[in-house]
C-alpha atoms as a PDB file:
ATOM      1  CA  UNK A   1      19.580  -3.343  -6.178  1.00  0.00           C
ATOM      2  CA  UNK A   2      18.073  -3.121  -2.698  1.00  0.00           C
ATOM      3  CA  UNK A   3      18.948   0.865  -2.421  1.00  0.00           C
ATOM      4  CA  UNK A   4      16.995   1.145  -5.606  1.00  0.00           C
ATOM      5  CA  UNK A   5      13.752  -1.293  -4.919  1.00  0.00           C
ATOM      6  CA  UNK A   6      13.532  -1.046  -1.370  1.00  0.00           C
ATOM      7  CA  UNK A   7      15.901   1.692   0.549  1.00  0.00           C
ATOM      8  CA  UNK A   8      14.928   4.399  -1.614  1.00  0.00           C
ATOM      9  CA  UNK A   9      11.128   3.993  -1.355  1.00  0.00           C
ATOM     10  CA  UNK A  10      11.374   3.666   2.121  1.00  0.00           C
ATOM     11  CA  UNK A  11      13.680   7.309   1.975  1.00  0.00           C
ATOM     12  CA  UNK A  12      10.577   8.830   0.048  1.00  0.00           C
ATOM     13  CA  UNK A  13       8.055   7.731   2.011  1.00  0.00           C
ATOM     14  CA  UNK A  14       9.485   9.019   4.885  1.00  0.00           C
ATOM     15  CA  UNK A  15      10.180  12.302   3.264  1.00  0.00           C
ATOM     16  CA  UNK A  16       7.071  12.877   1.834  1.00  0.00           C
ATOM     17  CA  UNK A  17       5.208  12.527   5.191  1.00  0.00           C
ATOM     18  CA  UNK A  18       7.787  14.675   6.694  1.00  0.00           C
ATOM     19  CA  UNK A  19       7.124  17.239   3.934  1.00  0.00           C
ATOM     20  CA  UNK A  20       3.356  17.125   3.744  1.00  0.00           C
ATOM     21  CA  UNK A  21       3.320  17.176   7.716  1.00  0.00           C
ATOM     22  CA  UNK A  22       5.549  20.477   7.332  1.00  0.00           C
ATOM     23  CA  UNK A  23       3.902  22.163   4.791  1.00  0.00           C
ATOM     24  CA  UNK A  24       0.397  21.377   6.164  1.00  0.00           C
ATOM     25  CA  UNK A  25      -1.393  24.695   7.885  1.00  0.00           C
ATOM     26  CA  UNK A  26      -2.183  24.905  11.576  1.00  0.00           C
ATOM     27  CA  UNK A  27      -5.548  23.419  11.000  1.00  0.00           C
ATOM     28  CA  UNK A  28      -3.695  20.360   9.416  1.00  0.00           C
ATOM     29  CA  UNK A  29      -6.506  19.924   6.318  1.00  0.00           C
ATOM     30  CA  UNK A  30      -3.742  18.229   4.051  1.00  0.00           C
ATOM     31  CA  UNK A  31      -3.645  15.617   7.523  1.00  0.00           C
ATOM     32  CA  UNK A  32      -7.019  15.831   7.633  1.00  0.00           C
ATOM     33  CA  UNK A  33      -7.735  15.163   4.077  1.00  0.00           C
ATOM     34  CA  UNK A  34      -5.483  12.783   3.467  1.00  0.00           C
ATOM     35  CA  UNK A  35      -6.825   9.263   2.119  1.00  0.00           C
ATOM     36  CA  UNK A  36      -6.238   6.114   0.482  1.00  0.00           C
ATOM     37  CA  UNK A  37      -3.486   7.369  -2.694  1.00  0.00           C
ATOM     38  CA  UNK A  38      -1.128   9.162   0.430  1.00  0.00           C
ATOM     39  CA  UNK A  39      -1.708   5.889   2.632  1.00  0.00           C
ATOM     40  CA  UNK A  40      -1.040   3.762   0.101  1.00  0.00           C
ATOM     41  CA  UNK A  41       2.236   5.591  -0.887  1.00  0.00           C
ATOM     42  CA  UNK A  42       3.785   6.539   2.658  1.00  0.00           C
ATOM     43  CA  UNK A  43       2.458   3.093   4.515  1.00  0.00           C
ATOM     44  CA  UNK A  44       6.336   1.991   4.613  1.00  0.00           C
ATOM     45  CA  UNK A  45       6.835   5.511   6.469  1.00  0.00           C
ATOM     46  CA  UNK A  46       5.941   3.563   9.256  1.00  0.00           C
ATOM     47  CA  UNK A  47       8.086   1.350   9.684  1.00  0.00           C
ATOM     48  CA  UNK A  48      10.789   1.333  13.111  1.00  0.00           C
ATOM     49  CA  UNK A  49      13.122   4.432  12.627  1.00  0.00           C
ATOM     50  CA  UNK A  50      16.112   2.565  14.207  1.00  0.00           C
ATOM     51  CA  UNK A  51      15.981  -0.229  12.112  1.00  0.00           C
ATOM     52  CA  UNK A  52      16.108   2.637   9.138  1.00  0.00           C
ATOM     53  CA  UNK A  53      18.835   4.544  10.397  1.00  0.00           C
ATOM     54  CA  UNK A  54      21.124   1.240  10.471  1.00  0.00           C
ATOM     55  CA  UNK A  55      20.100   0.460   6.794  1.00  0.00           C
ATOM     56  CA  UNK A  56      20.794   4.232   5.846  1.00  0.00           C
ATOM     57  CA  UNK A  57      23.966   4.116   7.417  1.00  0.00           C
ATOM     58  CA  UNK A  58      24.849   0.752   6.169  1.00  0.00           C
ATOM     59  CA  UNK A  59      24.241   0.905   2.675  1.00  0.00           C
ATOM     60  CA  UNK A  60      25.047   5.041   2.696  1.00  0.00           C
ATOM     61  CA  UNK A  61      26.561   5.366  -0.517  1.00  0.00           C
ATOM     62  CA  UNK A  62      24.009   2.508  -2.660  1.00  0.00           C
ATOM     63  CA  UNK A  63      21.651   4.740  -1.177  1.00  0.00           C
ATOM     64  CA  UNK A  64      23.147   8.242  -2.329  1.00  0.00           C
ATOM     65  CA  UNK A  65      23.940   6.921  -5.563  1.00  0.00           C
ATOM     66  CA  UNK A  66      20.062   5.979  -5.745  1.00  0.00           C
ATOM     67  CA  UNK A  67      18.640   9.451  -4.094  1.00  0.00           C
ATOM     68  CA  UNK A  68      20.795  11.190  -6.485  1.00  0.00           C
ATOM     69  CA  UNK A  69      19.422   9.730 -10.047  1.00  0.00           C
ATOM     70  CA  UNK A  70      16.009  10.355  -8.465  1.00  0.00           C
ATOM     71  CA  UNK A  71      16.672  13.603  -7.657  1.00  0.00           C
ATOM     72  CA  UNK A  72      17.718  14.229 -11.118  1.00  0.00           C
ATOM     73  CA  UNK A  73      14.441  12.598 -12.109  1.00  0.00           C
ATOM     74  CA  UNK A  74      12.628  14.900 -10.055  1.00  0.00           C
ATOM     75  CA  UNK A  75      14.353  17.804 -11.232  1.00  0.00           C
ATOM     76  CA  UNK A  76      13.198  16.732 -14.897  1.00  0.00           C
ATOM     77  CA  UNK A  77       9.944  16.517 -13.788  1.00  0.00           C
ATOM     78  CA  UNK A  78       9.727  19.755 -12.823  1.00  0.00           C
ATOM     79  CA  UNK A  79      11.450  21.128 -15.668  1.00  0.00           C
ATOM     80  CA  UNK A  80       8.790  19.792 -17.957  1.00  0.00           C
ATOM     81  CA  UNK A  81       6.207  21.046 -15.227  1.00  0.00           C
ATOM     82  CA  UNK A  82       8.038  24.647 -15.876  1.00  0.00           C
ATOM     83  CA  UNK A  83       7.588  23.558 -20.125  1.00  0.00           C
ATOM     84  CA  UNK A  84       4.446  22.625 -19.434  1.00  0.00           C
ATOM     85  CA  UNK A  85       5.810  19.748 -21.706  1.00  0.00           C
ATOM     86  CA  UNK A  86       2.806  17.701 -22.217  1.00  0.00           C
ATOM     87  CA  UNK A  87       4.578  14.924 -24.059  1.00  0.00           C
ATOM     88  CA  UNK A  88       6.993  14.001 -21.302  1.00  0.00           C
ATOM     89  CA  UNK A  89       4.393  14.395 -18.577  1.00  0.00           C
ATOM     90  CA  UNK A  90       2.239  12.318 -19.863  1.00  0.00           C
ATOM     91  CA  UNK A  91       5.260   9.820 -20.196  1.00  0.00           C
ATOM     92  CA  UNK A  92       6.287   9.695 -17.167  1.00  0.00           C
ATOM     93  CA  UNK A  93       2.875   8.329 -16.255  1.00  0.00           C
ATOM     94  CA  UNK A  94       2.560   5.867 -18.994  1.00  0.00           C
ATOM     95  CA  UNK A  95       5.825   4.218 -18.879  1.00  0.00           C
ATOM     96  CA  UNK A  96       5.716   4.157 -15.032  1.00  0.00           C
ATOM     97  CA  UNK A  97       2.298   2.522 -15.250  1.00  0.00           C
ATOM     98  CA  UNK A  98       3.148   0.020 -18.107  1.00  0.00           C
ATOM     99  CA  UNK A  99       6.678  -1.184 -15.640  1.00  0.00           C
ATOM    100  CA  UNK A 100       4.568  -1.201 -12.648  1.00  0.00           C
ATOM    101  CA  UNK A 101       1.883  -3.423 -14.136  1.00  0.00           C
ATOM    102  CA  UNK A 102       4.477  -5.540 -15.627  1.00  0.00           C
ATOM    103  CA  UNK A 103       5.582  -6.750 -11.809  1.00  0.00           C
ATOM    104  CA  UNK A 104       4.262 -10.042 -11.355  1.00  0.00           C
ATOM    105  CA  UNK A 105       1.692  -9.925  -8.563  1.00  0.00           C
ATOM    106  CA  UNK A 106       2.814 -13.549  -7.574  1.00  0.00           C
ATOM    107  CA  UNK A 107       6.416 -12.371  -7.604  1.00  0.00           C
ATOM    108  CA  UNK A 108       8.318 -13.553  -4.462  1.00  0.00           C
ATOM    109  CA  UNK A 109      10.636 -11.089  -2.366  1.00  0.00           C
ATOM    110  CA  UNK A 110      11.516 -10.909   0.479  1.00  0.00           C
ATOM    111  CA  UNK A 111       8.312 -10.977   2.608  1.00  0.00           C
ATOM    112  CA  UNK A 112       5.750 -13.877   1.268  1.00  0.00           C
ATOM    113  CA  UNK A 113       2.751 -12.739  -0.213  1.00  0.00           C
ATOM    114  CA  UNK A 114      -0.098 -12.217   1.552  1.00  0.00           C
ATOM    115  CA  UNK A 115      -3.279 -13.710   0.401  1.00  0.00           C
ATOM    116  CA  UNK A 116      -6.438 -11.312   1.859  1.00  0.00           C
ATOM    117  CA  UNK A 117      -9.627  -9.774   1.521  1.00  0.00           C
ATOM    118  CA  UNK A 118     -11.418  -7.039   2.700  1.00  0.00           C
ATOM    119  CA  UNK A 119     -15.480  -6.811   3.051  1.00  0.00           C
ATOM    120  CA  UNK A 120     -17.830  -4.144   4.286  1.00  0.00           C
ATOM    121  CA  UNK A 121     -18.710  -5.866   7.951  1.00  0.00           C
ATOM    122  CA  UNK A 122     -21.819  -4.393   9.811  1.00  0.00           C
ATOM    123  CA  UNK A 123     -22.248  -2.771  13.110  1.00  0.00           C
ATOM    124  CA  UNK A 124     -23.681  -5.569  15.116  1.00  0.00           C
ATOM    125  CA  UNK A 125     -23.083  -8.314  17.899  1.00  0.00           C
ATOM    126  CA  UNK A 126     -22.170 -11.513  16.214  1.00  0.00           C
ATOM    127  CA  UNK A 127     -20.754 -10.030  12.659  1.00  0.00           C
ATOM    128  CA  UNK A 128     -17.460 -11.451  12.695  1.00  0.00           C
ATOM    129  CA  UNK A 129     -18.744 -14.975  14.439  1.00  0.00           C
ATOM    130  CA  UNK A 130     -20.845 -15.367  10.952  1.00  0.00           C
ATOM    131  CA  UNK A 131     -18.094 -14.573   8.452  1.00  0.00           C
ATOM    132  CA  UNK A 132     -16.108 -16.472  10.489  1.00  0.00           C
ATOM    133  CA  UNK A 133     -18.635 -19.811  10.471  1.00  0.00           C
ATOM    134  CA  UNK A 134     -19.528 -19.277   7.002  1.00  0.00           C
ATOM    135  CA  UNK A 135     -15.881 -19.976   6.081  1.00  0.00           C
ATOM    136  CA  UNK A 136     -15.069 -22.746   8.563  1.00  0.00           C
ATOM    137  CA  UNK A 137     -18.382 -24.700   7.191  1.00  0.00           C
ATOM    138  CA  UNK A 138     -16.749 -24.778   3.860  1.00  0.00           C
ATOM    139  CA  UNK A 139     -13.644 -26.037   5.021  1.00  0.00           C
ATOM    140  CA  UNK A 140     -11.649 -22.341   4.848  1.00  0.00           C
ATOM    141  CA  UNK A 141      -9.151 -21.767   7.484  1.00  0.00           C
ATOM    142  CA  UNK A 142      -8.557 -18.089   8.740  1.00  0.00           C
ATOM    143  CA  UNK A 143      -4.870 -17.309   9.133  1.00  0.00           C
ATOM    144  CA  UNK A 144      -5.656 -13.690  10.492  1.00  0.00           C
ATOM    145  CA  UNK A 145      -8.557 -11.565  10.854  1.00  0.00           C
ATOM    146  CA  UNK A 146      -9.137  -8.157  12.357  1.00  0.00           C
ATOM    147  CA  UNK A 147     -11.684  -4.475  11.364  1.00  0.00           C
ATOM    148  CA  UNK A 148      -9.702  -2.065   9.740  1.00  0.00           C
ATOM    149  CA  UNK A 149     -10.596   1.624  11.026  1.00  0.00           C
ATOM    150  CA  UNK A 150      -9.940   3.885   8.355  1.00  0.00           C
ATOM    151  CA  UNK A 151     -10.942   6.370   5.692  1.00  0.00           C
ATOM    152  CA  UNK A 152     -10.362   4.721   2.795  1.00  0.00           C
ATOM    153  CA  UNK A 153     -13.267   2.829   3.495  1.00  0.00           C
ATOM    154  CA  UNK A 154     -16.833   4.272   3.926  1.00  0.00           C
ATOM    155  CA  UNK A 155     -17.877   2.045   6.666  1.00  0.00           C
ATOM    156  CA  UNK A 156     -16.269  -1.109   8.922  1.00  0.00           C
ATOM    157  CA  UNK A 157     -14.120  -3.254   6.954  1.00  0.00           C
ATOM    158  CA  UNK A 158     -12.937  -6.810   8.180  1.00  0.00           C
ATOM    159  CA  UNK A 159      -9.588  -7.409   6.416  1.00  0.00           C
ATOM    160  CA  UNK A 160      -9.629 -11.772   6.257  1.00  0.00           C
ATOM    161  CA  UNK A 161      -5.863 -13.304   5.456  1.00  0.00           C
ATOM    162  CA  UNK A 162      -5.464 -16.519   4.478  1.00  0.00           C
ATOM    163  CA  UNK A 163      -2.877 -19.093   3.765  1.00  0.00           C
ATOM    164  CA  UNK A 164      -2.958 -19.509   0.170  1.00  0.00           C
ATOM    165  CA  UNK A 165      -4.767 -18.186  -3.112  1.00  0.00           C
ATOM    166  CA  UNK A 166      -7.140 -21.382  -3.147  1.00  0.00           C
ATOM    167  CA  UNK A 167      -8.635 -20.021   0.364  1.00  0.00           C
ATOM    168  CA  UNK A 168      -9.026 -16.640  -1.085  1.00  0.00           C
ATOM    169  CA  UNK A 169     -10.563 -18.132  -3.974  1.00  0.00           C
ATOM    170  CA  UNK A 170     -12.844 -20.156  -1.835  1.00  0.00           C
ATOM    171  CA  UNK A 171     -13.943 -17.099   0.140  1.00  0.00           C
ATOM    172  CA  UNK A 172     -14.672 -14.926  -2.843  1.00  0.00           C
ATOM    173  CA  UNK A 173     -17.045 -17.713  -3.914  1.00  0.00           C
ATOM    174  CA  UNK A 174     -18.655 -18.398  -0.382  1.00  0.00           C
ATOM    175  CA  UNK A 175     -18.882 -14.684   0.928  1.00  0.00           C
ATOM    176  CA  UNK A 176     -20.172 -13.766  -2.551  1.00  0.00           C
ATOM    177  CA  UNK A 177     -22.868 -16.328  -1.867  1.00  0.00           C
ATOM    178  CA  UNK A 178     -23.857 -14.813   1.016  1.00  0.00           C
ATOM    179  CA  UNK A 179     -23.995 -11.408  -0.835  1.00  0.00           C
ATOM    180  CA  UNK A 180     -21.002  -9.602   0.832  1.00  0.00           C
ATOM    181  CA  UNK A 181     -19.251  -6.488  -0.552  1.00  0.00           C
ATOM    182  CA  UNK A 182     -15.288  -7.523  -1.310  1.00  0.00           C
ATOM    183  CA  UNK A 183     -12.390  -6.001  -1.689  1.00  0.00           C
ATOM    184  CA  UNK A 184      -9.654  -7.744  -3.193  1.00  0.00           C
ATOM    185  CA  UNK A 185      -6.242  -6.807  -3.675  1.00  0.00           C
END
């Protein structure tokens, strides 16, 4: 089970990186341009190499059972890419959508869910201090906070975790008060 749900993904993560960062050209455009769908997809790439070479080595053959049947699944893909099989492309996406969705988001593995929000944070001295206060007054505590620099977002973003769903809850209703621009996930 873990080769398939967590071994693997961490294998084609990697991989994918590795092959985008080899294919890209000398001016590295597919680096440059690459946003919030390849983030979201290779974010596990970054996780400690040596701890992933013990796993690999560990569970080898879970894992090449695994990397073979996706392989194979691959390969099918691109057969019906060669077909230009319409049918089974379209598939592919449906039926990988419709399992995906059916994970519950509340669904407990091995790391705890994390309960956060993101919001578009302005420029200025004293930003944070009044997010910050504006939760404490209503009784919110802040388990982690810190600006996210990246991309996938057109400007700052402050990225709030919290303790539970209630807090999140609580924040949603009190920074939407205060007319703040949320991202929840």
């Amino acid at each position: 089970i873990t080769a398939a749900i967590s071994h693997l993904p961490h294998i084609i993560a990697a991989q994918l990186v590795n092959f985008v960062r080899n294919s890209d050209d000398k001016a590295e455009t597919m680096r440059t341009l690459a946003a919030g769908g390849f983030k979201d997809i290779t974010r596990i790439a970054s996780s400690s190499p040596v701890m992933w070479q013990n796993i690999c080595l560990t569970n080898a053959s879970g894992i090449k059972e695994m990397l073979d049947g996706y392989i194979k699944s691959l390969q099918e893909v691109s057969d019906a890419l060669s077909r230009k099989d319409e049918k089974f492309l379209y598939n592919i996406f449906e039926t990988a959508g419709e399992y995906r969705n059916s994970i519950p988001n509340t669904a407990k593995g091995i790391l705890e869910k994390v309960y956060e929000i993101y919001l578009d944070i302005t420029d200025e001295a004293g930003a944070i201090a009044t997010i910050a206060t504006q939760l404490a007054v209503n009784q919110i505590s802040i388990k982690n906070i810190g600006i996210l620099h990246n991309r996938e977002f057109e400007e700052g973003v402050l990225r709030i975790e919290f303790y539970n769903q209630d807090s999140v809850e609580k924040a949603i209703e009190v920074l939407n008060h205060f007319q703040y621009h949320l991202y929840v996930r």
